[in-house]
C-alpha atoms as a PDB file:
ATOM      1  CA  UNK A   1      39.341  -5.036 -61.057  1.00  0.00           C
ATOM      2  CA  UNK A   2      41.619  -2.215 -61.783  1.00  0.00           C
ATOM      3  CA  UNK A   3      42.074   0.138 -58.984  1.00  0.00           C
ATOM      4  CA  UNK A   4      44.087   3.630 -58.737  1.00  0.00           C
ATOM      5  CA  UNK A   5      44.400   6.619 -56.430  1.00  0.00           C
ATOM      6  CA  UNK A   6      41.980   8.356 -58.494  1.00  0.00           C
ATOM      7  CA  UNK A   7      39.345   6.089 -60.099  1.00  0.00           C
ATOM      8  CA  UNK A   8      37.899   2.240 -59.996  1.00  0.00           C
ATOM      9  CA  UNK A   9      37.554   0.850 -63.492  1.00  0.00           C
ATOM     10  CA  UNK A  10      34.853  -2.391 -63.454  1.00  0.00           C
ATOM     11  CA  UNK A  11      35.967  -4.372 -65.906  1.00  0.00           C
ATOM     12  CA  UNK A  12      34.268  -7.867 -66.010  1.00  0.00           C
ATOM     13  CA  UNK A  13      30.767  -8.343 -65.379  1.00  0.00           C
ATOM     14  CA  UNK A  14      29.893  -9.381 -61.581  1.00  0.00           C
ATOM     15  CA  UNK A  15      32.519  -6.855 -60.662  1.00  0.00           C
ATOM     16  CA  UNK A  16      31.241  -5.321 -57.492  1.00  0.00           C
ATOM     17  CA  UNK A  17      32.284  -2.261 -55.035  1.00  0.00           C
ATOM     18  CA  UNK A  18      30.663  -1.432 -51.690  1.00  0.00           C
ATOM     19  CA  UNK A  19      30.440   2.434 -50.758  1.00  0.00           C
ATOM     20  CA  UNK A  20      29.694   4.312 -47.164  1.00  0.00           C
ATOM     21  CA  UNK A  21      27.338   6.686 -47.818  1.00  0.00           C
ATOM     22  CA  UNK A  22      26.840   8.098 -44.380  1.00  0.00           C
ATOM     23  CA  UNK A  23      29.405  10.706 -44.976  1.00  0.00           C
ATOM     24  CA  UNK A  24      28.167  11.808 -48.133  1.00  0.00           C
ATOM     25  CA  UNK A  25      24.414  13.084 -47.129  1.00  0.00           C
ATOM     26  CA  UNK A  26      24.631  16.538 -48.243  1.00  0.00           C
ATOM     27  CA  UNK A  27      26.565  15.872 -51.181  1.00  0.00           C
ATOM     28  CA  UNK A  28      24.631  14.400 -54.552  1.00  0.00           C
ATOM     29  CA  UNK A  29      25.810  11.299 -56.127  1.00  0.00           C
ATOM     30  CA  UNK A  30      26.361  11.915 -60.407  1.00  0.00           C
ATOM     31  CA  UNK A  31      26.280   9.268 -63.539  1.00  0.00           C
ATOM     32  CA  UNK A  32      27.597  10.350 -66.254  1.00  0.00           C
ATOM     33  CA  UNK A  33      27.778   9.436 -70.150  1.00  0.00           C
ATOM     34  CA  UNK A  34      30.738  10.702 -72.383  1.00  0.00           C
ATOM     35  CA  UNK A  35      31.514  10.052 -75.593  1.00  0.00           C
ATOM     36  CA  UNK A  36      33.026  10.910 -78.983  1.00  0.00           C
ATOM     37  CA  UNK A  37      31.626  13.876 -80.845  1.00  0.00           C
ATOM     38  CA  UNK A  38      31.777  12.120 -83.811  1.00  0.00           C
ATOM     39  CA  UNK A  39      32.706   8.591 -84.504  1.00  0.00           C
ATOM     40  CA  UNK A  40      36.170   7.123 -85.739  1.00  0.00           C
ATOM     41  CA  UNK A  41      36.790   7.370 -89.640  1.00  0.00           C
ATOM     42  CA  UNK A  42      40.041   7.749 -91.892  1.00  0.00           C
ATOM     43  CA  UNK A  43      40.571  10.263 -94.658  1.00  0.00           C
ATOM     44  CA  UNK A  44      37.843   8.268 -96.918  1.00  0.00           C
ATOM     45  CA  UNK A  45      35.149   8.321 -94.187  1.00  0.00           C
ATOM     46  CA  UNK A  46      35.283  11.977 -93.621  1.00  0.00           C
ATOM     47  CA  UNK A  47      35.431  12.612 -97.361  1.00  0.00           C
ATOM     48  CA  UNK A  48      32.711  10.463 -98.362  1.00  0.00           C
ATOM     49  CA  UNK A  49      30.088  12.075 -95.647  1.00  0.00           C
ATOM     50  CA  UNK A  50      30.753   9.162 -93.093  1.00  0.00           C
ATOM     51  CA  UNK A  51      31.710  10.873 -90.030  1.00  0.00           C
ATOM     52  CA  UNK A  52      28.480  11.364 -87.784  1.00  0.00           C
ATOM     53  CA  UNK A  53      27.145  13.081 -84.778  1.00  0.00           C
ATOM     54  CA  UNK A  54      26.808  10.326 -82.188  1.00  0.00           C
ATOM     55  CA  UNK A  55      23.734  10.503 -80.274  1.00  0.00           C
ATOM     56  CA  UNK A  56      23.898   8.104 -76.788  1.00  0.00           C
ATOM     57  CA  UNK A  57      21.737   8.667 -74.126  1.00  0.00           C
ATOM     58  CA  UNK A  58      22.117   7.743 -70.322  1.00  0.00           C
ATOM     59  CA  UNK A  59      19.163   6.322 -68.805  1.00  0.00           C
ATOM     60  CA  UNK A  60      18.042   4.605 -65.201  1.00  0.00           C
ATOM     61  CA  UNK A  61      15.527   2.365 -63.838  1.00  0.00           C
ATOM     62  CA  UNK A  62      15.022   3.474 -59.912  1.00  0.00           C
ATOM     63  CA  UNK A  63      12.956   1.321 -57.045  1.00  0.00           C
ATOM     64  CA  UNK A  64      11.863   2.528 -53.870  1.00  0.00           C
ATOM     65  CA  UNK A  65      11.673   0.120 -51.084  1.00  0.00           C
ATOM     66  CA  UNK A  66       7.918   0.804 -51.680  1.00  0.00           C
ATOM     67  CA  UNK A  67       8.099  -1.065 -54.408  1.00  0.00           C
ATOM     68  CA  UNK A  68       7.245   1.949 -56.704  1.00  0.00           C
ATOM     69  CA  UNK A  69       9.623   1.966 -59.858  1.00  0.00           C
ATOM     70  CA  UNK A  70      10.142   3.613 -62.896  1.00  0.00           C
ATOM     71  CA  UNK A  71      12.423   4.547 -66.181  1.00  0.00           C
ATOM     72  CA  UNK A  72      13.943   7.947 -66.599  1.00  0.00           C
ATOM     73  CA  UNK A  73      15.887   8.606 -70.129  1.00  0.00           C
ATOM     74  CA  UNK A  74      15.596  11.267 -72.960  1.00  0.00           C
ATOM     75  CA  UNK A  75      12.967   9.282 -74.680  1.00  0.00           C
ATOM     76  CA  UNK A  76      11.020   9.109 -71.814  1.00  0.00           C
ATOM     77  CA  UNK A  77      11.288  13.137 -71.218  1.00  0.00           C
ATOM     78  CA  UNK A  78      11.338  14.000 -74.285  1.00  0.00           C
ATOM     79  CA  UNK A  79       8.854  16.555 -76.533  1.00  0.00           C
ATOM     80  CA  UNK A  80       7.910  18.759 -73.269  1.00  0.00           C
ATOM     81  CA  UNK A  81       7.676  15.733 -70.619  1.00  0.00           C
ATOM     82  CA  UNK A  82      10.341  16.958 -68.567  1.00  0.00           C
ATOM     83  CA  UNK A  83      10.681  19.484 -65.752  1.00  0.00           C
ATOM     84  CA  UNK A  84      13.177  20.871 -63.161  1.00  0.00           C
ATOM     85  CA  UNK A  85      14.470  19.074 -60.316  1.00  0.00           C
ATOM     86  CA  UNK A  86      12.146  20.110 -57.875  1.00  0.00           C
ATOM     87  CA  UNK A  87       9.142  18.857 -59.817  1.00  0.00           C
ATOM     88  CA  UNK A  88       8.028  15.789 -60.192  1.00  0.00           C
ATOM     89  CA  UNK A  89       7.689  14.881 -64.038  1.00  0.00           C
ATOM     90  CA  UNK A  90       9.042  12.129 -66.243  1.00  0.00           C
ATOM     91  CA  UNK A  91      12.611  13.494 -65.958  1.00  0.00           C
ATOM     92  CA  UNK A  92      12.312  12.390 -61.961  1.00  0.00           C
ATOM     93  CA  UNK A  93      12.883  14.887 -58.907  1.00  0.00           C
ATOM     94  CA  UNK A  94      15.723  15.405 -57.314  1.00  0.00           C
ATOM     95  CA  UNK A  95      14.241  17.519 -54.443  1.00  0.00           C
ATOM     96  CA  UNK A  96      11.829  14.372 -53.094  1.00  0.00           C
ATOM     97  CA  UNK A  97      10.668  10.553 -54.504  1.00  0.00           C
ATOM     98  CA  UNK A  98      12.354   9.036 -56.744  1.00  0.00           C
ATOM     99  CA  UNK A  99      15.399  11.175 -55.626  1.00  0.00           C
ATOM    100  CA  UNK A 100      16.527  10.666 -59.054  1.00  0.00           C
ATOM    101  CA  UNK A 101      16.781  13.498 -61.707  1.00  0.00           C
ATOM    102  CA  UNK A 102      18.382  13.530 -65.030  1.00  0.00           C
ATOM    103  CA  UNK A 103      19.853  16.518 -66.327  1.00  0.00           C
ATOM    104  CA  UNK A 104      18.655  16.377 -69.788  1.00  0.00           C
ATOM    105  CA  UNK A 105      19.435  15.365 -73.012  1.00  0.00           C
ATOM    106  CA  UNK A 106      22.684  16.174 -74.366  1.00  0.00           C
ATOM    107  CA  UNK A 107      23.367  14.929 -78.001  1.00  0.00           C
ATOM    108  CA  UNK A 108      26.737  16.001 -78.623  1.00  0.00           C
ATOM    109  CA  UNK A 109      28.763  14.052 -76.071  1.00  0.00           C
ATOM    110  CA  UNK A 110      31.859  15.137 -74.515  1.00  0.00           C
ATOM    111  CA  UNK A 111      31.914  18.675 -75.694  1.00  0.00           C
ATOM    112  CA  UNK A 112      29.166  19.420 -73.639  1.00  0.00           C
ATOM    113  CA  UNK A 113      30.087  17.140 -70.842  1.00  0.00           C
ATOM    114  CA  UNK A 114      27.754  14.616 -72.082  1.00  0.00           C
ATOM    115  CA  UNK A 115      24.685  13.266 -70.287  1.00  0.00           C
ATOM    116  CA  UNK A 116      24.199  12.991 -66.031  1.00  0.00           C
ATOM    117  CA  UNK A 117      21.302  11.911 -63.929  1.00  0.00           C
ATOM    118  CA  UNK A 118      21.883  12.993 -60.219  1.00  0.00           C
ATOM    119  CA  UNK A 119      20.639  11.071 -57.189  1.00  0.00           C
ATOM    120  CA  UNK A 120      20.157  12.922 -53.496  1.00  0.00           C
ATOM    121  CA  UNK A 121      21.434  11.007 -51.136  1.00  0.00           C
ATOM    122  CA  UNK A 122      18.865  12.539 -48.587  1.00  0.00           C
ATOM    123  CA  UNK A 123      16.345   9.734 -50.311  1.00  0.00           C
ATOM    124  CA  UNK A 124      18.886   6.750 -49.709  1.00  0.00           C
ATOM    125  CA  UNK A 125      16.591   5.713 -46.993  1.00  0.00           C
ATOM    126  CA  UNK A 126      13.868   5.388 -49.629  1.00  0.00           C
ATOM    127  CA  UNK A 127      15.628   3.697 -52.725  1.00  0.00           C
ATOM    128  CA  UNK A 128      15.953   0.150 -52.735  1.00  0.00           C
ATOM    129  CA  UNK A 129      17.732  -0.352 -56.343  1.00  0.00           C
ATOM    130  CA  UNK A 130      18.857   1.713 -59.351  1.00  0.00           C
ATOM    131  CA  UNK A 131      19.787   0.140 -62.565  1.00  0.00           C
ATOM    132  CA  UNK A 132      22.219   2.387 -65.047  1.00  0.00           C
ATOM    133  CA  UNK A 133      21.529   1.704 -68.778  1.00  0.00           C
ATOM    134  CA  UNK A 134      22.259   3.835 -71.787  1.00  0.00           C
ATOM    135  CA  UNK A 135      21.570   3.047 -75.711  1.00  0.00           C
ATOM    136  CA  UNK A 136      22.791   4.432 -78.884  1.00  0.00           C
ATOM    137  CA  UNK A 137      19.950   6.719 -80.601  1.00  0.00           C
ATOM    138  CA  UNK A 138      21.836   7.048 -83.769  1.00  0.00           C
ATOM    139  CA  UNK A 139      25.260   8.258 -85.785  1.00  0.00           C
ATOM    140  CA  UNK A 140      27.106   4.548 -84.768  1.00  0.00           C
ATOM    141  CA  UNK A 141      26.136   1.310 -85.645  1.00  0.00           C
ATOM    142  CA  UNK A 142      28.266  -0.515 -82.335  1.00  0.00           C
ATOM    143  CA  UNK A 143      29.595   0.875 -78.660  1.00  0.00           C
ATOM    144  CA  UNK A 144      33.601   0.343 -80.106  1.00  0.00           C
ATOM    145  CA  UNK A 145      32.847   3.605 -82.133  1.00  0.00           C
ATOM    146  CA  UNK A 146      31.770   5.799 -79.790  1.00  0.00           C
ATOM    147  CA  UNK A 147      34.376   5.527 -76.737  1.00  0.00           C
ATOM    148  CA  UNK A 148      31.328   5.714 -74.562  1.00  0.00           C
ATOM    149  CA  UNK A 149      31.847   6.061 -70.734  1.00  0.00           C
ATOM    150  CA  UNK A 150      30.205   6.059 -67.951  1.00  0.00           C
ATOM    151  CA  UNK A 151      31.484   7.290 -64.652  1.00  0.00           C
ATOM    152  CA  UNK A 152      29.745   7.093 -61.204  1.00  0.00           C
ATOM    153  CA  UNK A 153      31.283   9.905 -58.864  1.00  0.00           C
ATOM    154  CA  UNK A 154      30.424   9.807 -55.308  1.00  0.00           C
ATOM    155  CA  UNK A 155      31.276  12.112 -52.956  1.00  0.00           C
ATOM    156  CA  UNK A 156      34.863  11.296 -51.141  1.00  0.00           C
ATOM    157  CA  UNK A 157      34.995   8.143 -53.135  1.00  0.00           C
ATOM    158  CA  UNK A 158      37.175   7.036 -56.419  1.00  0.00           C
ATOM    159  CA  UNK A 159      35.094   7.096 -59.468  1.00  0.00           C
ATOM    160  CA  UNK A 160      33.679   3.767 -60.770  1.00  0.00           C
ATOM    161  CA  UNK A 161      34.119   3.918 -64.649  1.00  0.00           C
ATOM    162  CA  UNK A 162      32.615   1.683 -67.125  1.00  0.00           C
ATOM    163  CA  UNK A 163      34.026   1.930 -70.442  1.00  0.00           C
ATOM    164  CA  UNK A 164      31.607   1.127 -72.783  1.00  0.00           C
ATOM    165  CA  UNK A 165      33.963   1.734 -75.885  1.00  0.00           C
ATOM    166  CA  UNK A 166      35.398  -1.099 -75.423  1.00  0.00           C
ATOM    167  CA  UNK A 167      32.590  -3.243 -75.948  1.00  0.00           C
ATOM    168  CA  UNK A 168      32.146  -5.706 -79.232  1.00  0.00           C
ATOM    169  CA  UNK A 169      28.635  -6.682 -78.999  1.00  0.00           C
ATOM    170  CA  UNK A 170      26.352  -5.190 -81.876  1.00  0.00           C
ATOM    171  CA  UNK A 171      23.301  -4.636 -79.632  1.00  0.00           C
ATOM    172  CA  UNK A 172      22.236  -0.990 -79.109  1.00  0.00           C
ATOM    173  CA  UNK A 173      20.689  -1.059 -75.364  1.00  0.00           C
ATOM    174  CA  UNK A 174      22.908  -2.063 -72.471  1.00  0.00           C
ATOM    175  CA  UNK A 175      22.453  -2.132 -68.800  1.00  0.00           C
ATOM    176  CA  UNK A 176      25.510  -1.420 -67.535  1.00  0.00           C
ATOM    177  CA  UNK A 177      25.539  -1.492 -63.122  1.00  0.00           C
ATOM    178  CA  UNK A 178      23.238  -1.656 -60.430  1.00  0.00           C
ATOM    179  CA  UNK A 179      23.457   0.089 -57.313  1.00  0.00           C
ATOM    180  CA  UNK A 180      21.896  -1.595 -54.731  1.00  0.00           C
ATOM    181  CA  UNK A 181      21.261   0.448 -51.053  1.00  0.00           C
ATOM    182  CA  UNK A 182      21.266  -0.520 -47.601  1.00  0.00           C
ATOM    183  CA  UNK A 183      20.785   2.149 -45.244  1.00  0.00           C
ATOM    184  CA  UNK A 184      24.168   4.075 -45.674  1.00  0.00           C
ATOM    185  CA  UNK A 185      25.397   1.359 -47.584  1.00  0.00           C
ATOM    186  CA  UNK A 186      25.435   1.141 -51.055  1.00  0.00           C
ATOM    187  CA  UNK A 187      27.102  -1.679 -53.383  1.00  0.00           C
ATOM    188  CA  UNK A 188      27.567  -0.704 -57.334  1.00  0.00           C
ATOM    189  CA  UNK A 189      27.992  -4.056 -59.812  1.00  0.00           C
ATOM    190  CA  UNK A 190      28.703  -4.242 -63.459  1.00  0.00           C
ATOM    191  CA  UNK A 191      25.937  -5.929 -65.592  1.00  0.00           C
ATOM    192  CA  UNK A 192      27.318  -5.397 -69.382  1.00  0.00           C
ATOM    193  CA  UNK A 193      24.026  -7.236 -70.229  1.00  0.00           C
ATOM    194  CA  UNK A 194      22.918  -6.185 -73.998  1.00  0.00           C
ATOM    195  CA  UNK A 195      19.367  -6.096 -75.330  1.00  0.00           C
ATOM    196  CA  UNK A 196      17.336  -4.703 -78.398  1.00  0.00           C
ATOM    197  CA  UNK A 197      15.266  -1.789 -76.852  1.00  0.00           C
ATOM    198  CA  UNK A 198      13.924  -1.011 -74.070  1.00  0.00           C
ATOM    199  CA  UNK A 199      11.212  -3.564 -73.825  1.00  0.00           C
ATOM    200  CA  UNK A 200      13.884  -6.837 -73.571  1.00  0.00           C
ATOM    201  CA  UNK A 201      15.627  -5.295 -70.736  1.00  0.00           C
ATOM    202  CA  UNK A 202      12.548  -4.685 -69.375  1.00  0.00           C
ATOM    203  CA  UNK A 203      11.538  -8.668 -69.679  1.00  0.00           C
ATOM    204  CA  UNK A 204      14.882  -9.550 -68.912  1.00  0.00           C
ATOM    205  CA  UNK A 205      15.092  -7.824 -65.339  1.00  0.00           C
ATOM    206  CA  UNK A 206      10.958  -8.521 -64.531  1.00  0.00           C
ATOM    207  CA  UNK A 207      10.262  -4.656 -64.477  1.00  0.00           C
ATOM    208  CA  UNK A 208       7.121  -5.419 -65.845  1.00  0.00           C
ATOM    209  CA  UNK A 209       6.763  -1.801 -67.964  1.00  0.00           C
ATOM    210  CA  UNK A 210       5.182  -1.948 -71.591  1.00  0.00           C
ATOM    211  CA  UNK A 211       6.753   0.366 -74.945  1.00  0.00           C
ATOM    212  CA  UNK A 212       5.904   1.572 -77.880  1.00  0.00           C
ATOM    213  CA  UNK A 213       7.858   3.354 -80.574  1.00  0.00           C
ATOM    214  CA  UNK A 214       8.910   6.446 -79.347  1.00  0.00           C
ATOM    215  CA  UNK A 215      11.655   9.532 -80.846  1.00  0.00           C
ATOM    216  CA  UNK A 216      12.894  12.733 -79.056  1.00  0.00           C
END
């Protein structure tokens, strides 16, 4: 594990930090997804038509200690299934249960500041796990061409970064940490675990949710 002033970069998979959040309750935790505007080419790519709009999207599975669960992502929310933060809605609520909200779909990356999904920490006391994954909807064939990455920022804490760009493996769907909480307590670990869709994570990790073919 790499660790500055600034930042904490997870680099192998297992890689773990342990957060206080008791200091932090009226300040929101934010994941977010950056990447390339377009993906890498030379001067043939670009004049042949091959450079891209790279479309990622940041997605996360939250459980309360309930045992209630679900998925929030911009297929999920997608085609008028979303709402504000204070309203409950497959984009998740900020403002009460799941304490989870994602900002919406952004597919132009870094420009726009790319994709984030808030969680309150007023609801801590209510979430048992959160799983961060994100998948590539289209414009790159592999994570090494997008420079993907994902940064949790909590408040008076370094960031955790994840760099997905520097990943080789030709699957489109990755989980990528999992933030588990204990009271004020909360412990973020990298995953890195690949999968095609959204249904073999969903085997994989024994969330027991069922997909179909869906598009935004």
């Amino acid at each position: 594990m790499t660790i500055s002033l600034s930042k904490i970069t997870l680099e192998k998979q297992g890689d773990s930090h342990k957060i206080d959040l008791s200091k932090a309750s009226d300040q929101q935790i934010t994941i977010n997804l950056n990447w390339s505007q377009q993906k890498k080419g030379g001067f043939f790519s670009g004049l042949f038509g091959g450079n891209k709009e790279i479309d990622l999207d940041l997605g996360i599975y939250w459980e309360l200690n309930d045992g209630t669960a679900g998925m929030i992502d911009g297929l999920q929310f997608s085609k008028g299934r979303g709402g504000a933060r204070n309203q409950l809605s497959r984009q998740g609520r900020y403002t009460d249960f799941p304490w989870v909200w994602h900002c919406g779909d952004d597919r132009s990356g870094s420009s726009e500041g790319g994709e984030n999904i808030l969680v309150n920490p007023k609801g801590i006391q209510d979430l048992r796990r959160l799983v961060v994954y994100c998948f590539i909807y289209k414009g790159v064939a592999n994570w090494a061409q997008s420079d993907a990455v994902v940064t949790v920022k909590v408040p008076n804490q370094p960031e955790i970064v994840v760099e997905m760009g520097k990943q080789r493996d030709h699957r489109t769907f990755c989980a990528i940490a999992a933030i588990d909480f204990f009271g004020s307590q909360m412990a973020i670990r990298k995953e890195i675990n690949f999968f095609n869709g959204h249904a073999e994570c969903s085997q994989y990790y024994d969330w027991g949710f069922e997909f179909s073919a869906g598009s935004k």
